[in-house]
Each structure stands twice: as C-alpha cells, then as structure tokens.
C-alpha atoms as a PDB file:
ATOM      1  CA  UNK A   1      26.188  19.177   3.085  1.00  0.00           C
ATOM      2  CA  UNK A   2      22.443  18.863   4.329  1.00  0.00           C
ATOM      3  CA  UNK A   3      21.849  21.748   2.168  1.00  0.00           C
ATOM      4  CA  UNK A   4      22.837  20.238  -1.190  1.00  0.00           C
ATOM      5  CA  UNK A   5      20.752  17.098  -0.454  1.00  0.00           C
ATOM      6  CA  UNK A   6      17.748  18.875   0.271  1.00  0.00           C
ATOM      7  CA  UNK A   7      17.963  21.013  -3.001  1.00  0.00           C
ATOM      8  CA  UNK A   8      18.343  17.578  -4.705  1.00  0.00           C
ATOM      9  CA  UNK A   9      15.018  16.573  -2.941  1.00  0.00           C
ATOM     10  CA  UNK A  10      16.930  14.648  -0.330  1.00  0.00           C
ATOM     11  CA  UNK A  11      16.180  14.504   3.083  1.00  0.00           C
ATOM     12  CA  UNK A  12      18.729  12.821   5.553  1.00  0.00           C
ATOM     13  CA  UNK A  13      16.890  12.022   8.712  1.00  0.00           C
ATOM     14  CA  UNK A  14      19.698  11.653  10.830  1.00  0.00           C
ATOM     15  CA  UNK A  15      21.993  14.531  12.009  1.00  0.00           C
ATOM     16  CA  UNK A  16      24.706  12.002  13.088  1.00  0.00           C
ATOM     17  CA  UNK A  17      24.577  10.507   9.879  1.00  0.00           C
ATOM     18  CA  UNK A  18      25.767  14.201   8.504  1.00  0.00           C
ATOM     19  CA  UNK A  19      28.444  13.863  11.366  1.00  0.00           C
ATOM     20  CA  UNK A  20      29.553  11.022  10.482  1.00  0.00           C
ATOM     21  CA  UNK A  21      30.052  11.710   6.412  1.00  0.00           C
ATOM     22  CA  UNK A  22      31.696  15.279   7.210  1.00  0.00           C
ATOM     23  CA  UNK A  23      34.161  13.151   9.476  1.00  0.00           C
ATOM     24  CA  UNK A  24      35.092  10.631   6.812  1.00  0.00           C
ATOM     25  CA  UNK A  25      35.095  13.398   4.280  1.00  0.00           C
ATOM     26  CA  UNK A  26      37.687  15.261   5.970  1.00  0.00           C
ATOM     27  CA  UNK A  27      39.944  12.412   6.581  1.00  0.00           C
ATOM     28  CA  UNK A  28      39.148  10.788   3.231  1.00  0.00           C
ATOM     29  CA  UNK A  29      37.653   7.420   4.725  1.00  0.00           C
ATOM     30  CA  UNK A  30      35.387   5.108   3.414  1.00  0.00           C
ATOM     31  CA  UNK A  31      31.924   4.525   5.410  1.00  0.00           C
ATOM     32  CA  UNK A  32      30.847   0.844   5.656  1.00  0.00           C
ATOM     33  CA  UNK A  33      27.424   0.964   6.180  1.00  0.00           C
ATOM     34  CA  UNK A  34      23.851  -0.442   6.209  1.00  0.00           C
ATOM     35  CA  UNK A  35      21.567   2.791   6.390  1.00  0.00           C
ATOM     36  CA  UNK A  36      19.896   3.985   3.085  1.00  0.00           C
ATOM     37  CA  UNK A  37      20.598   7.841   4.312  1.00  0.00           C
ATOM     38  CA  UNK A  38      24.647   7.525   3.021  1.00  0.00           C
ATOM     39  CA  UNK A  39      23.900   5.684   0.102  1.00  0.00           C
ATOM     40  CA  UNK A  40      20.993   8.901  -0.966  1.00  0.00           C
ATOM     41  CA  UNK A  41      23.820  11.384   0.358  1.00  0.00           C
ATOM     42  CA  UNK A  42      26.696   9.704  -2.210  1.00  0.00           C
ATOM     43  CA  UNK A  43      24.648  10.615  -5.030  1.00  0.00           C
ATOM     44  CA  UNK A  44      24.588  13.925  -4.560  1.00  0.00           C
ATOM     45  CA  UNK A  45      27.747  14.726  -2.636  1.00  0.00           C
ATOM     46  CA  UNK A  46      30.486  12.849  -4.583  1.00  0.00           C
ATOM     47  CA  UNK A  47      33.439  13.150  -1.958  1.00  0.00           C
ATOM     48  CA  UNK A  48      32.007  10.423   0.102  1.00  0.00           C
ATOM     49  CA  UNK A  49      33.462   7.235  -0.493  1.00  0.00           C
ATOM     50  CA  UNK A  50      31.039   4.042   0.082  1.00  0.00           C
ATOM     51  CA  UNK A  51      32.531   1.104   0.912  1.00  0.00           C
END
C-alpha cells in the first residue's frame, strides 16, 4: 500500500495510519477520521472506504 502512494507522489507520514487502512481493508470497514494522510491514501488506493 505505501508503495502505490509513493509512486503517486504520496507520502503517508504515519506507519500506523498504513496499519490502520490495511485493517479496515481487510475487514471491509469504513475509517472515520480527521487526519489528511487517509483522505491522500483514498485517492490512490480505492478499497478504502471513508466515512
């Protein structure tokens, strides 16, 4: 997952911010949020559901 951000140019700054989005990817959950990281990750990885 961190891989296909960065070769969109994406940087997530927070490795329990990939944790977290695997997680809820896996068990197909939304993630209710207030950090810019899963909004930039949604864009390019379009299995993560934001509430």
């Amino acid at each position: 997952m961190n891989i296909k951000c960065r070769e969109n140019g994406i940087t997530i700054r927070s490795t329990i911010d990939l944790i977290i989005a695997e997680i809820a990817i896996e068990n197909n959950l939304y993630i209710l949020h207030n950090d810019s990281d899963f909004t930039y990750m949604a864009k390019v990885i379009n299995e993560i559901k934001i509430y």
